[in-house]
Protein backbone atom coordinates (compact mmCIF):
# COMPACT_ATOMS: atom_id res chain seq x y z
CA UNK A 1 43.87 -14.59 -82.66
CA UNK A 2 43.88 -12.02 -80.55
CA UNK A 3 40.64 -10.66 -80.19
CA UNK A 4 38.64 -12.74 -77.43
CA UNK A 5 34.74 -13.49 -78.51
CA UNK A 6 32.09 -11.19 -76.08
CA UNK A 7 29.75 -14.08 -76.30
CA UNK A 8 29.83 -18.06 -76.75
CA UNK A 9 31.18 -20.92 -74.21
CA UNK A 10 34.58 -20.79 -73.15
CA UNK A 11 36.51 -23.99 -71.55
CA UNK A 12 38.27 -23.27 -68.34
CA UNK A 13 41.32 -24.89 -67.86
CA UNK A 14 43.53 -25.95 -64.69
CA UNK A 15 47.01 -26.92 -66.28
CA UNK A 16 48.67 -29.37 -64.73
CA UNK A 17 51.85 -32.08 -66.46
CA UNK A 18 49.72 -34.74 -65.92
CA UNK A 19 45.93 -34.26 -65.35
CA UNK A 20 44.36 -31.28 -66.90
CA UNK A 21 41.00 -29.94 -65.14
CA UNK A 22 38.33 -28.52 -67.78
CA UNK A 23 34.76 -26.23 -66.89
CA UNK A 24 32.46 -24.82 -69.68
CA UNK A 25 30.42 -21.96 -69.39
CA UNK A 26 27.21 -21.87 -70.93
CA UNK A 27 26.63 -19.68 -74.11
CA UNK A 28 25.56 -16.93 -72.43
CA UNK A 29 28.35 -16.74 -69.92
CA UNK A 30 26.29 -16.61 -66.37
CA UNK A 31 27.53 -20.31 -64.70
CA UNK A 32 30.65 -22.15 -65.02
CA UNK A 33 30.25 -25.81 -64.66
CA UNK A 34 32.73 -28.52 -64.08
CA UNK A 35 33.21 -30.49 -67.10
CA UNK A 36 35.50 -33.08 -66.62
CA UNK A 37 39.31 -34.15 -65.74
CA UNK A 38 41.35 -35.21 -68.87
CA UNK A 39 44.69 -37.30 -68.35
CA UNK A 40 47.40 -36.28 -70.81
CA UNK A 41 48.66 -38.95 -72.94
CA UNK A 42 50.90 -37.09 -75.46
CA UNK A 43 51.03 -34.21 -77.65
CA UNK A 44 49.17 -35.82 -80.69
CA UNK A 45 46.34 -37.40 -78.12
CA UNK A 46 45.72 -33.76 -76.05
CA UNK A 47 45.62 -31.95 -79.63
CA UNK A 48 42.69 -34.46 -80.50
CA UNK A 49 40.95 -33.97 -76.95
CA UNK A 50 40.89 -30.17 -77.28
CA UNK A 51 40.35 -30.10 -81.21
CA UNK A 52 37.26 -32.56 -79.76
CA UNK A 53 36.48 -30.50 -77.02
CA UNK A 54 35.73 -27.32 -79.41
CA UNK A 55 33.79 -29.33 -81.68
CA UNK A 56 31.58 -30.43 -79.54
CA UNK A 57 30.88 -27.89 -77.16
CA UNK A 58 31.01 -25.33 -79.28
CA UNK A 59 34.02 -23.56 -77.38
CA UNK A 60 35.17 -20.38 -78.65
CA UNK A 61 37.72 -19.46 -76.17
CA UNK A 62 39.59 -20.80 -73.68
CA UNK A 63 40.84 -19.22 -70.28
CA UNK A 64 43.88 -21.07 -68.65
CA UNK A 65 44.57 -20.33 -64.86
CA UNK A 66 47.86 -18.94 -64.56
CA UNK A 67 49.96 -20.47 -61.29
CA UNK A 68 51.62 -17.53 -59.16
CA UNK A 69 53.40 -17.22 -55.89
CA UNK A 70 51.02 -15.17 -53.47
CA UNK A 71 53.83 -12.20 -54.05
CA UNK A 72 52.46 -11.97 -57.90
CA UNK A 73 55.67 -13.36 -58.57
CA UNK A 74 56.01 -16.38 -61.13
CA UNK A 75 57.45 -19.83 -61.39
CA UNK A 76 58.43 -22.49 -63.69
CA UNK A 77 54.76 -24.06 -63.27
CA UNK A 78 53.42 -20.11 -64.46
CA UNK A 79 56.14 -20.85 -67.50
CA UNK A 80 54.54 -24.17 -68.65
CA UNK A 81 50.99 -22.76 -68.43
CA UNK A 82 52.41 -20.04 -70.69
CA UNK A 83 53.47 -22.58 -72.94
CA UNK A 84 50.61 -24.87 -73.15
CA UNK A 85 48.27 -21.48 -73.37
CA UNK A 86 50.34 -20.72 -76.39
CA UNK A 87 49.79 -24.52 -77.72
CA UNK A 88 46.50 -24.72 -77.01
CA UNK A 89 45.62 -21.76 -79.36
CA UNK A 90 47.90 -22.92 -82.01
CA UNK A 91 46.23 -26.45 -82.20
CA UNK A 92 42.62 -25.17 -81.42
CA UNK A 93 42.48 -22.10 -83.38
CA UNK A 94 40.92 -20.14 -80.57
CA UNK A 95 41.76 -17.43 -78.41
CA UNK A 96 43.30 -18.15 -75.24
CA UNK A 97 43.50 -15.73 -71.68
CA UNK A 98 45.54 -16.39 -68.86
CA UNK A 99 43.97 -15.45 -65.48
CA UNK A 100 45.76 -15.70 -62.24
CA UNK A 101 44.85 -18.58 -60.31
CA UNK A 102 46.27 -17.61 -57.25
CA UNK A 103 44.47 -19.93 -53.88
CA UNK A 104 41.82 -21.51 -56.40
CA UNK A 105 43.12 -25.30 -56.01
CA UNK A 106 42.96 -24.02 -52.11
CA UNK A 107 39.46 -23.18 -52.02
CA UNK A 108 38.70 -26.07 -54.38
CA UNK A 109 40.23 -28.28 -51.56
CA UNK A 110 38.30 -26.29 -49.11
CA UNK A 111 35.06 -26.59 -50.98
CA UNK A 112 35.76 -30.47 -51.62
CA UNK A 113 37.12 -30.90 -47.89
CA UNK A 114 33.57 -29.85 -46.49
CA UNK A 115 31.77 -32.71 -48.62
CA UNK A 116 31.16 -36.03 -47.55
CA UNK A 117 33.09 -37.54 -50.18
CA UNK A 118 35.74 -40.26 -49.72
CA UNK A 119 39.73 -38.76 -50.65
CA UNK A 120 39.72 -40.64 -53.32
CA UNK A 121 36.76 -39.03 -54.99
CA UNK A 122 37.57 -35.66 -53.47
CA UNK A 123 40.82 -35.94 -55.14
CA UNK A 124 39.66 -37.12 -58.68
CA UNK A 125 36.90 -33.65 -58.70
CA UNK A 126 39.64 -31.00 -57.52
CA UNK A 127 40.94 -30.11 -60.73
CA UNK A 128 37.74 -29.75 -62.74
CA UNK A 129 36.16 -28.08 -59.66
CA UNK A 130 39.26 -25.74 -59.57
CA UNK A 131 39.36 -24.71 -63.51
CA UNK A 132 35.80 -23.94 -62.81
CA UNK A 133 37.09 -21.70 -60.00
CA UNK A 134 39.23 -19.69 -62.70
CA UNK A 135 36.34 -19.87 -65.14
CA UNK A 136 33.65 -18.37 -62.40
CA UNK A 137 36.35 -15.55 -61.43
CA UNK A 138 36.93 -14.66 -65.14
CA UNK A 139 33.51 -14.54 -66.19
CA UNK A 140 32.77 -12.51 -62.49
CA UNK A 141 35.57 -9.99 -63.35
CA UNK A 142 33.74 -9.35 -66.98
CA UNK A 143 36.88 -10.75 -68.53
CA UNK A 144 38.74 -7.69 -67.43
CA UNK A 145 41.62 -9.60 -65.74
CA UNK A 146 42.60 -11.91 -68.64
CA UNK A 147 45.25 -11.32 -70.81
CA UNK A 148 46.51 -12.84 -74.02
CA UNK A 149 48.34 -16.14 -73.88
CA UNK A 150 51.30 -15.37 -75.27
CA UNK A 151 54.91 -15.78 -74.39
CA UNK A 152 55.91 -12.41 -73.91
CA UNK A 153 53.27 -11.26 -71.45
């Protein structure tokens, strides 16, 4: 599970306990789009939505932003990305990278701030908009920056 495909979609992923933002890249890996927010239910419900997600999109990697303090430094919330990195490759059978997230919900907000779009709708794109961020930055970087989502990174 280690080795990380050099071609085919991958999902980008903004963890978060209670929403989860998604983006998929297109096959050839040029544009990250914004896919979609998905609200987590429980463990047996998200295992269906990603299993789902891979079917149907024909994912074959995934790339979770990794939370850290601006001083490189991580938190809890960098722990429970970890963990659902490690989950998330267990349950879907793909290869997962972590890539450090660090200001990408900020610019999202930015980006979203300078729309005409009411809060409330502003509010409900900033998650997919911001695992497209991580996506975009992965893909720029030539997937250089990732690393395997495992727990002893």
């Amino acid at each position: 599970m280690s080795d990380f495909p050099e071609s085919g979609r991958l999902a980008g992923i903004d963890y978060g306990t209670v929403r989860i933002g998604v983006a998929i890249s297109d096959a050839g890996r040029t544009v990250a789009s914004p896919y979609e927010n998905y609200t987590r239910r429980n463990e047996e419900s998200d295992a269906e939505y990603f299993s789902r997600l891979v079917a149907e999109e024909d994912v074959v990697g995934f790339v979770v932003g990794l939370p850290v303090h601006a001083s490189g430094e991580e938190s809890q919330k960098s722990r429970q990305a970890r963990e659902f990195a490690a989950w998330l490759a267990n349950v879907t059978r793909r290869p997962v990278r972590l890539y450090d997230e660090r200001y990408t919900t900020r610019e999202a907000e930015n980006l979203l701030g300078e729309a005409r779009m009411s809060k409330k709708r502003r509010k409900r794109r900033l998650d997919m908009l911001a695992a497209q961020l991580v996506l975009t930055a992965y893909l720029e970087s030539g997937g250089r920056n990732g690393f395997p989502a495992n727990l002893d990174d």
